[in-house]
Protein backbone atom coordinates (compact mmCIF):
# COMPACT_ATOMS: atom_id res chain seq x y z
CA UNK A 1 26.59 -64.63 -8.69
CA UNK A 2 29.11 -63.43 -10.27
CA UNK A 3 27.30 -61.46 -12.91
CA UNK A 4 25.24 -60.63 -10.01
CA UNK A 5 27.95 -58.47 -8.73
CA UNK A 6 29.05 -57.43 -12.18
CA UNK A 7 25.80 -55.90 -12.80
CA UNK A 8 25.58 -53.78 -9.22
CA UNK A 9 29.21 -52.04 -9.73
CA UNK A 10 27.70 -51.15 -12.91
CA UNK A 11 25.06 -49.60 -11.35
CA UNK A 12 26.91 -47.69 -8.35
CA UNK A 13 29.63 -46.71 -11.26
CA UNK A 14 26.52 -45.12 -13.27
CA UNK A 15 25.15 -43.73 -9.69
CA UNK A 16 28.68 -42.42 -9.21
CA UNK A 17 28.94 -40.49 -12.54
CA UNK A 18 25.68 -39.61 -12.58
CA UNK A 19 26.19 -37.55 -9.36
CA UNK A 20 29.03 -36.08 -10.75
CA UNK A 21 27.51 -34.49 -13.92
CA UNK A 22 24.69 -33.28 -11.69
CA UNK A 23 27.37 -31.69 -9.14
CA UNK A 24 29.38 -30.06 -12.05
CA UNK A 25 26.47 -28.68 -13.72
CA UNK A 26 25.23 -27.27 -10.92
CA UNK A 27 28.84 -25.84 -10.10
CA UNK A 28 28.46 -24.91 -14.05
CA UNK A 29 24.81 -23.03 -13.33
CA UNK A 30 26.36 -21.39 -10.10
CA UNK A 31 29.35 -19.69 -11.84
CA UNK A 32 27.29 -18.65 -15.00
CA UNK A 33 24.65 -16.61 -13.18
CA UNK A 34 22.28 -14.83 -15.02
CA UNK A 35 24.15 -13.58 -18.48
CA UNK A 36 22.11 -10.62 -18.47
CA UNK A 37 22.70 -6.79 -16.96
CA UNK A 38 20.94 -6.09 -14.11
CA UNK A 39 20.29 -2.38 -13.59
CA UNK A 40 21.11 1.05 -15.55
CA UNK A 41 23.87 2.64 -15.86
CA UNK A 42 27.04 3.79 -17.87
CA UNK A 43 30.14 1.52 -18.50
CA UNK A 44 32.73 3.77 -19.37
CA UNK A 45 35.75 2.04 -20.98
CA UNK A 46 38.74 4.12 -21.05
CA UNK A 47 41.46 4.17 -24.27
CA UNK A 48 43.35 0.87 -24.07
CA UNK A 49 41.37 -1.44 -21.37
CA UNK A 50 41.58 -4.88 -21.92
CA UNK A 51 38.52 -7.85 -22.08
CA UNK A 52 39.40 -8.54 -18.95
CA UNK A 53 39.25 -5.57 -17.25
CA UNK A 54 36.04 -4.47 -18.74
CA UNK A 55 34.44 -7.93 -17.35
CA UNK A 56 35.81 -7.30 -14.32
CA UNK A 57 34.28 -3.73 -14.09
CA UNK A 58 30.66 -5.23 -14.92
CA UNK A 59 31.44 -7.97 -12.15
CA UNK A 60 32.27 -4.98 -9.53
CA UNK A 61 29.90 -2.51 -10.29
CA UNK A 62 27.17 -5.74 -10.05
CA UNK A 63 25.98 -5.20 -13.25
CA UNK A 64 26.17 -9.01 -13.67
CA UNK A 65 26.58 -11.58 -11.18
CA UNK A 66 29.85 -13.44 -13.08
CA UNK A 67 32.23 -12.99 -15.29
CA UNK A 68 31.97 -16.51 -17.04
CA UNK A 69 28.94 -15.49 -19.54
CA UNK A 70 31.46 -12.65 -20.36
CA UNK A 71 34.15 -14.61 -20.86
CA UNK A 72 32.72 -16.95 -22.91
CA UNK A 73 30.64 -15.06 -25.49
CA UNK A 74 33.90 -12.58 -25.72
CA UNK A 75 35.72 -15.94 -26.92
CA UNK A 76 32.60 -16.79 -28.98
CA UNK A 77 32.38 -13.06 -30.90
CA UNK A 78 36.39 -12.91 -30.82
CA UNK A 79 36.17 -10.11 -29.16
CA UNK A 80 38.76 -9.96 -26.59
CA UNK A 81 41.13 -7.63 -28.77
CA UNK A 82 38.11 -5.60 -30.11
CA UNK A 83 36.64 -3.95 -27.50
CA UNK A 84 36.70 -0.61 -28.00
CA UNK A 85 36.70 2.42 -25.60
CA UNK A 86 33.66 5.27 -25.08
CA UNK A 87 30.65 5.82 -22.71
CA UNK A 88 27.82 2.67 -23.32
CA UNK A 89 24.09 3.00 -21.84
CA UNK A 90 23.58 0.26 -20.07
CA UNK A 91 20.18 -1.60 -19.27
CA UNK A 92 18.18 -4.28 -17.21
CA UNK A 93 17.72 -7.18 -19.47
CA UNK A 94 20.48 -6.53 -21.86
CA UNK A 95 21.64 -9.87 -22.45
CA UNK A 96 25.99 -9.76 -22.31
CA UNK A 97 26.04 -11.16 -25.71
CA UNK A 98 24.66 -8.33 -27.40
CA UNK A 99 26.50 -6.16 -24.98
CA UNK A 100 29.48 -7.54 -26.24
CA UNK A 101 28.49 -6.77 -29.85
CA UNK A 102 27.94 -3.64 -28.93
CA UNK A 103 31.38 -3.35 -27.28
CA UNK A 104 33.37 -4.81 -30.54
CA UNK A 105 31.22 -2.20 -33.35
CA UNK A 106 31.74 1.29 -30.58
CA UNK A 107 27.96 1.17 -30.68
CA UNK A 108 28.21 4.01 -27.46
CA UNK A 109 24.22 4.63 -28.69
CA UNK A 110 23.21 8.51 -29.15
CA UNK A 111 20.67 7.84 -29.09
CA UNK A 112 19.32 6.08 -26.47
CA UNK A 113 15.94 6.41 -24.76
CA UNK A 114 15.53 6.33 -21.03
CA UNK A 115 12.19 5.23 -20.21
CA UNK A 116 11.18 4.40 -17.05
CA UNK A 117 8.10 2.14 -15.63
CA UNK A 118 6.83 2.81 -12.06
CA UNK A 119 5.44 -0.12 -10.47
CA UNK A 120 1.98 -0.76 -11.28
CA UNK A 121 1.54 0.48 -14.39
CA UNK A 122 -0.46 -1.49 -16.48
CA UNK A 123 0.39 -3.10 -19.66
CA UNK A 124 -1.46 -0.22 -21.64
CA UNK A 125 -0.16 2.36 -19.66
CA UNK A 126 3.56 0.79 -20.51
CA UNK A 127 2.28 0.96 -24.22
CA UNK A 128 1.20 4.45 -24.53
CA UNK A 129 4.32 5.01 -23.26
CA UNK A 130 6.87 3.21 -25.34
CA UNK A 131 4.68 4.78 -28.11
CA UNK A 132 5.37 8.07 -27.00
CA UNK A 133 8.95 7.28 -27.21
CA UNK A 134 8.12 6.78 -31.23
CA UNK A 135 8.49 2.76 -30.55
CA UNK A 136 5.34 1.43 -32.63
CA UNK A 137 2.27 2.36 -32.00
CA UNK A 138 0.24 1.17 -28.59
CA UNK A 139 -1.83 -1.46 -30.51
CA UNK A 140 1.36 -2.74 -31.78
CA UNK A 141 2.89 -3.31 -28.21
CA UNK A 142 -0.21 -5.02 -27.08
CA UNK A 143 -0.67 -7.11 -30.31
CA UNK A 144 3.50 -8.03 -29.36
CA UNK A 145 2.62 -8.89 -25.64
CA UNK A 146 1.47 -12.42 -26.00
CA UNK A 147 3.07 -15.21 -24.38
CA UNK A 148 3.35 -17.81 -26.57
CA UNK A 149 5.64 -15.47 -28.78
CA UNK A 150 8.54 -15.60 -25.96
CA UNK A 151 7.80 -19.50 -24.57
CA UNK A 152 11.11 -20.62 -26.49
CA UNK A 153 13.23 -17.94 -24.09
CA UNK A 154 11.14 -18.21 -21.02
CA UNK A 155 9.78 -21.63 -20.07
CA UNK A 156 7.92 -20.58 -17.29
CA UNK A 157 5.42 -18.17 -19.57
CA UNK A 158 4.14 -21.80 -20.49
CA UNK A 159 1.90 -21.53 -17.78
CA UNK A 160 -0.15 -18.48 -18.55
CA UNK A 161 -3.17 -19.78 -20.36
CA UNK A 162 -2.71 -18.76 -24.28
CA UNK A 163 -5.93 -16.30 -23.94
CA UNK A 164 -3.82 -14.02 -21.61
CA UNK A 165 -1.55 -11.30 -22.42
CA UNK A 166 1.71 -10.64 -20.60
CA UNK A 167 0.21 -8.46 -17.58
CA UNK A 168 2.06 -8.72 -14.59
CA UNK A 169 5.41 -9.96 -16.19
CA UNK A 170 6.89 -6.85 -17.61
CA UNK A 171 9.14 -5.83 -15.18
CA UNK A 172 8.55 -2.45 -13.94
CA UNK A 173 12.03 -0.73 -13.77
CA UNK A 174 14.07 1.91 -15.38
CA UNK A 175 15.24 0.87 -19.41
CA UNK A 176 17.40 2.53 -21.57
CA UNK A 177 16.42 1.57 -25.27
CA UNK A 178 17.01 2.33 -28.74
CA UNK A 179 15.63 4.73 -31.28
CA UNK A 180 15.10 1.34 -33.72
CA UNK A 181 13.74 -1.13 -31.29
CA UNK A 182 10.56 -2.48 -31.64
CA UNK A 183 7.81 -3.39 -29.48
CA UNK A 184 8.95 -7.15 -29.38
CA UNK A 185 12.46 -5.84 -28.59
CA UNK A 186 11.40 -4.01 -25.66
CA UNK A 187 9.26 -6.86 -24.54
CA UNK A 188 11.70 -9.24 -24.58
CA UNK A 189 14.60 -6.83 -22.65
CA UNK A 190 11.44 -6.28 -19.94
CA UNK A 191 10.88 -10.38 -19.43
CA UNK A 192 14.50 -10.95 -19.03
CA UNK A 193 15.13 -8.07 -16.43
CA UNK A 194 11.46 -9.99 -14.81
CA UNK A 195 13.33 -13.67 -14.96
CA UNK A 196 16.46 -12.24 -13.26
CA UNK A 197 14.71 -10.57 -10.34
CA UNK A 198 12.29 -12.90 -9.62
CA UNK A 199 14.85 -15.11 -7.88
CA UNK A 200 15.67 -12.95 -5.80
CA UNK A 201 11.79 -12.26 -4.96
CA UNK A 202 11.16 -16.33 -4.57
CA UNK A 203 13.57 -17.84 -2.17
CA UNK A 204 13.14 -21.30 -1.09
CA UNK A 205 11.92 -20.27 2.11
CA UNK A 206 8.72 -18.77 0.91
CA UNK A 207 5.96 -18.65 2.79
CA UNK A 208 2.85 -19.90 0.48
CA UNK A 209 5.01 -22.84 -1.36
CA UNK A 210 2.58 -24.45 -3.22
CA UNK A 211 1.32 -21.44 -5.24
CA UNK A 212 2.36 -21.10 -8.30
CA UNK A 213 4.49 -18.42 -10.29
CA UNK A 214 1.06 -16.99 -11.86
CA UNK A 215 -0.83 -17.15 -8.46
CA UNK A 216 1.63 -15.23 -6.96
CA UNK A 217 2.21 -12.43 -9.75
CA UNK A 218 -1.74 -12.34 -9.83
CA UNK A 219 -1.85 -11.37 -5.84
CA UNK A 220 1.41 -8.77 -6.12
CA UNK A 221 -0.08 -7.39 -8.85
CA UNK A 222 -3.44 -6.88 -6.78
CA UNK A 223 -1.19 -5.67 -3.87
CA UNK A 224 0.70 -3.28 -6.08
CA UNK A 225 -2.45 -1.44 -7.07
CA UNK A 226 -3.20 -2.00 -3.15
CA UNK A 227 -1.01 -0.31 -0.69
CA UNK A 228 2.16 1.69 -0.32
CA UNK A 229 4.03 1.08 2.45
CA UNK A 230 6.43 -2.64 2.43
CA UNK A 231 4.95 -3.47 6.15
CA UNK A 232 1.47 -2.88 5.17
CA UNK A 233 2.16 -4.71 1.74
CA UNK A 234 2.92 -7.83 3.96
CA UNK A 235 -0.08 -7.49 6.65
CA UNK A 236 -2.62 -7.10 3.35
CA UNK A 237 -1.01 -10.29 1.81
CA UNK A 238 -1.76 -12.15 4.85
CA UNK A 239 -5.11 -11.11 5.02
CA UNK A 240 -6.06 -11.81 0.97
CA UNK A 241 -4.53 -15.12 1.17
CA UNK A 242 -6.33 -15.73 4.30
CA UNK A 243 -9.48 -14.94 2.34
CA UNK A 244 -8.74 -17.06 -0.09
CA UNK A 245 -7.88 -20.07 1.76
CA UNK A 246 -10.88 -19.86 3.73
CA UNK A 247 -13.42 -19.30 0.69
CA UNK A 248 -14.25 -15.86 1.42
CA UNK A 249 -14.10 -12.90 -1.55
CA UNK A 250 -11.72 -11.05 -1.79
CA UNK A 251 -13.53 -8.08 -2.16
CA UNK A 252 -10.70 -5.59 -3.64
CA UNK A 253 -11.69 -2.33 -5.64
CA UNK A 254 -8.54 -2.67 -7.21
CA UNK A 255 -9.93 -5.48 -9.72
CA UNK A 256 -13.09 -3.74 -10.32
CA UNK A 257 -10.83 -0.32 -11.44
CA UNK A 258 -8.76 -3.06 -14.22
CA UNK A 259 -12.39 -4.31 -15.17
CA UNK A 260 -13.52 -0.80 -15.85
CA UNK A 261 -10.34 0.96 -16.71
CA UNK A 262 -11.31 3.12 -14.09
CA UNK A 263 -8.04 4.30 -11.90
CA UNK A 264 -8.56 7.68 -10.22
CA UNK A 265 -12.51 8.57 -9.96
CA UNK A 266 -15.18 7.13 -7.51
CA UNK A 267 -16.20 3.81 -7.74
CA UNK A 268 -19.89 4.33 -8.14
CA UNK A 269 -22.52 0.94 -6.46
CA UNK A 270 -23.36 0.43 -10.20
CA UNK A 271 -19.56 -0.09 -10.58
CA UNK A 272 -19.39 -2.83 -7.98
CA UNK A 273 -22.03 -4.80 -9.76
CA UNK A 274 -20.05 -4.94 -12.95
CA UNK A 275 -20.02 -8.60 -14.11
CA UNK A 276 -16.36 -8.99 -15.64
CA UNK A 277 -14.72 -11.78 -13.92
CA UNK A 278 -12.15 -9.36 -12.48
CA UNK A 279 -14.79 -8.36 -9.78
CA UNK A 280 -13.15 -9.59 -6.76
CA UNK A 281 -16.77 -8.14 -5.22
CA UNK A 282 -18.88 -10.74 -6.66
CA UNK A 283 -16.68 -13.67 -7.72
CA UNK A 284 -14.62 -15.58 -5.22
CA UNK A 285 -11.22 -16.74 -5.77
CA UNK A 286 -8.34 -14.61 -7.83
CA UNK A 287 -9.07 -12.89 -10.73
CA UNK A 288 -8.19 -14.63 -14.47
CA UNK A 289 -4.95 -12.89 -14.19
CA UNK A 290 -2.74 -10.32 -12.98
CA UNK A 291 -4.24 -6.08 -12.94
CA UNK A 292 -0.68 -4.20 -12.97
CA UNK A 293 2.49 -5.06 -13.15
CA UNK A 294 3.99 -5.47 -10.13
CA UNK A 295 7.54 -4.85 -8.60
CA UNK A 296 10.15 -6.57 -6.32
CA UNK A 297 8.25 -5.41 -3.02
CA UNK A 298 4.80 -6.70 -3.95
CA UNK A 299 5.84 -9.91 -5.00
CA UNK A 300 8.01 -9.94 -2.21
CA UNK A 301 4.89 -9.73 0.21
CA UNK A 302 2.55 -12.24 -2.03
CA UNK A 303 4.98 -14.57 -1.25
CA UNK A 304 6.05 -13.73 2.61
CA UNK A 305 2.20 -12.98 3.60
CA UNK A 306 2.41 -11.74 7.25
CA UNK A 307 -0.01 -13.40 9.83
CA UNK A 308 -2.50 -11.51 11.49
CA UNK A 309 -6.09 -11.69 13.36
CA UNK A 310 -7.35 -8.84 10.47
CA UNK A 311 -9.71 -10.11 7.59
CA UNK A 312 -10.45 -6.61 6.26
CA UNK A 313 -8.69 -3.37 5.60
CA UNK A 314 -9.33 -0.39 3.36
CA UNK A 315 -7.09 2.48 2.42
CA UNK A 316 -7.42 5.80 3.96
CA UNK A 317 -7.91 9.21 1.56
CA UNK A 318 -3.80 9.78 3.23
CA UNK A 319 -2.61 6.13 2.12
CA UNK A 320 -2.52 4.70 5.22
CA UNK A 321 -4.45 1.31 5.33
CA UNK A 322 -6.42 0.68 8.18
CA UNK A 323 -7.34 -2.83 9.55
CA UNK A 324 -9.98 -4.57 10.86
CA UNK A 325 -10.66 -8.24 12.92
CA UNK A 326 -14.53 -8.34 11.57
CA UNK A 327 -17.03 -6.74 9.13
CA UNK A 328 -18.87 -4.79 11.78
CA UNK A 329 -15.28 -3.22 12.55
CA UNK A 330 -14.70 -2.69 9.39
CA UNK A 331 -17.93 -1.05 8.79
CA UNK A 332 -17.30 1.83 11.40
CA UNK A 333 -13.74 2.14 10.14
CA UNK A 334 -15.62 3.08 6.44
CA UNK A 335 -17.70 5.51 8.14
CA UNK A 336 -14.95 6.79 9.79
CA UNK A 337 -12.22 7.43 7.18
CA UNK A 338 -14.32 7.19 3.51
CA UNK A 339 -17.32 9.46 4.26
């Protein structure tokens, strides 16, 4: 009996700690935030500011969510007495350790390129630009954009089948980079700016729980290339996961444009009948993976679809979609608004 007893305060003693450790790394996770900057700007350091005061400019001007990372990797670099002052470009993704480097050798960067990424764009389209911008070559940001290559920093690319590329995941915002970064450099400042939005874009609360990250960047991506407005983005998520759900195509041009390349001119009937997986017109389900990349908005909606009686819509030559309850409604809204 006795050991009997012994043996269960042991246990509720382990239970006890164990709780605790869980509580103060949680507390731990809170406080730390993401150790990365969050938008661009200019952090201008006058003569004579302290650590401190620096960190607590980047906390106010939200440019990171705490000043614990700061703290920390300023005690790590001993750099609280070697900060010194100028103007420093600031960009999404910049992780606050090399920030900090950056800080300690005046590095106020000349020469920095502003590049900016509207939502959408496609992975090729973001490497014809970066190589106008004289950072490699396209082929070499493509031949740089492939998951496995950036697992070890962000678990959750484990999921996207090793045959993919990273479409969909590079973060369409505006960067500021260097003259002497490379393609993987600029990857890897776009996947960090994607992990600490996509938080914010995937709140407990979601809508269509059980999909998964991919799922969901697949349909925002389809939305992206979709519609324009945020309340229409919502209404068209509805009805695509709708469609899905219930077995039926999804039947978007969008998908047929990535599986031709084909963006601005007509989709011709010979187009339709194009037999890439990425027809949405004559396979049912999602596509293999995601055909822009999208931003905060469209994965907003894939995951907060709205409800609605509509199972088709199109877009109008002036943007506007238009909705429909059945096919024969849709129909005379084609005839209406396409021819």
């Amino acid at each position: 009996m006795i050991s009997i007893a012994i043996t269960n305060i042991r246990r509720v003693i382990f239970l006890l700690l164990l709780s605790l450790a869980v509580l103060i790394i949680g507390l731990f996770l809170l406080l730390w935030g993401k150790p990365v900057i969050s938008h661009t700007g200019e952090l201008v350091i006058p003569e004579g500011s302290s650590a401190q005061a620096v960190w607590h400019q980047l906390v106010q001007q939200d440019y990171v969510d705490h000043a614990l990372p700061l703290q920390y990797y300023s005690w790590r670099l001993a750099a609280n007495n070697n900060i010194k002052s100028g103007t420093y470009a600031l960009s999404p993704g910049e992780h606050v350790r090399d920030l900090i480097m950056r800080l300690v050798a005046g590095d106020t960067n000349s020469s920095v390129l502003t590049v900016t990424f509207p939502e959408g764009f496609t992975l090729h389209q973001i490497a014809e630009r970066m190589a106008a911008q004289g950072i490699g070559t396209a082929d070499d940001f493509v031949d740089a954009a492939v998951p496995g290559n950036y697992i070890d920093q962000f678990s959750w690319l484990s999921q996207i089948p090793s045959s993919r590329d990273l479409e969909g995941y590079l973060f369409p915002d505006t960067y500021q980079f260097y003259t002497d970064d490379t393609p993987t450099d600029v990857i890897q400042r776009m996947l960090a700016n994607f992990d600490a939005k996509i938080n914010s874009a995937l709140p407990n609360d979601a809508t269509e729980p059980d999909r998964s990250l991919d799922q969901v960047i697949i349909m925002a991506s389809i939305i992206e290339r979709e519609v324009i407005s945020d309340e229409d983005m919502a209404i068209v998520s509805g009805v695509l996961w709708k469609r899905l759900n219930d077995g039926i195509g999804l039947d978007v041009d969008a998908t047929v444009r990535y599986a031709l390349q084909k963006w601005d001119d007509h989709l011709t009937i010979q187009d339709l009948q194009t037999e890439s997986p990425y027809n949405t017109r004559k396979w049912r389900g999602l596509p293999p993976g995601p055909i822009s990349n999208p931003g905060l908005r469209a994965i907003q909606a894939a995951t907060h679809p709205q409800e609605s009686e509509y199972y088709y819509y199109l877009s109008a030559p002036s943007g506007k979609t238009i909705f429909s309850r059945t096919l024969e409604e849709h129909n005379i809204n084609k005839a209406k608004y396409l021819n």
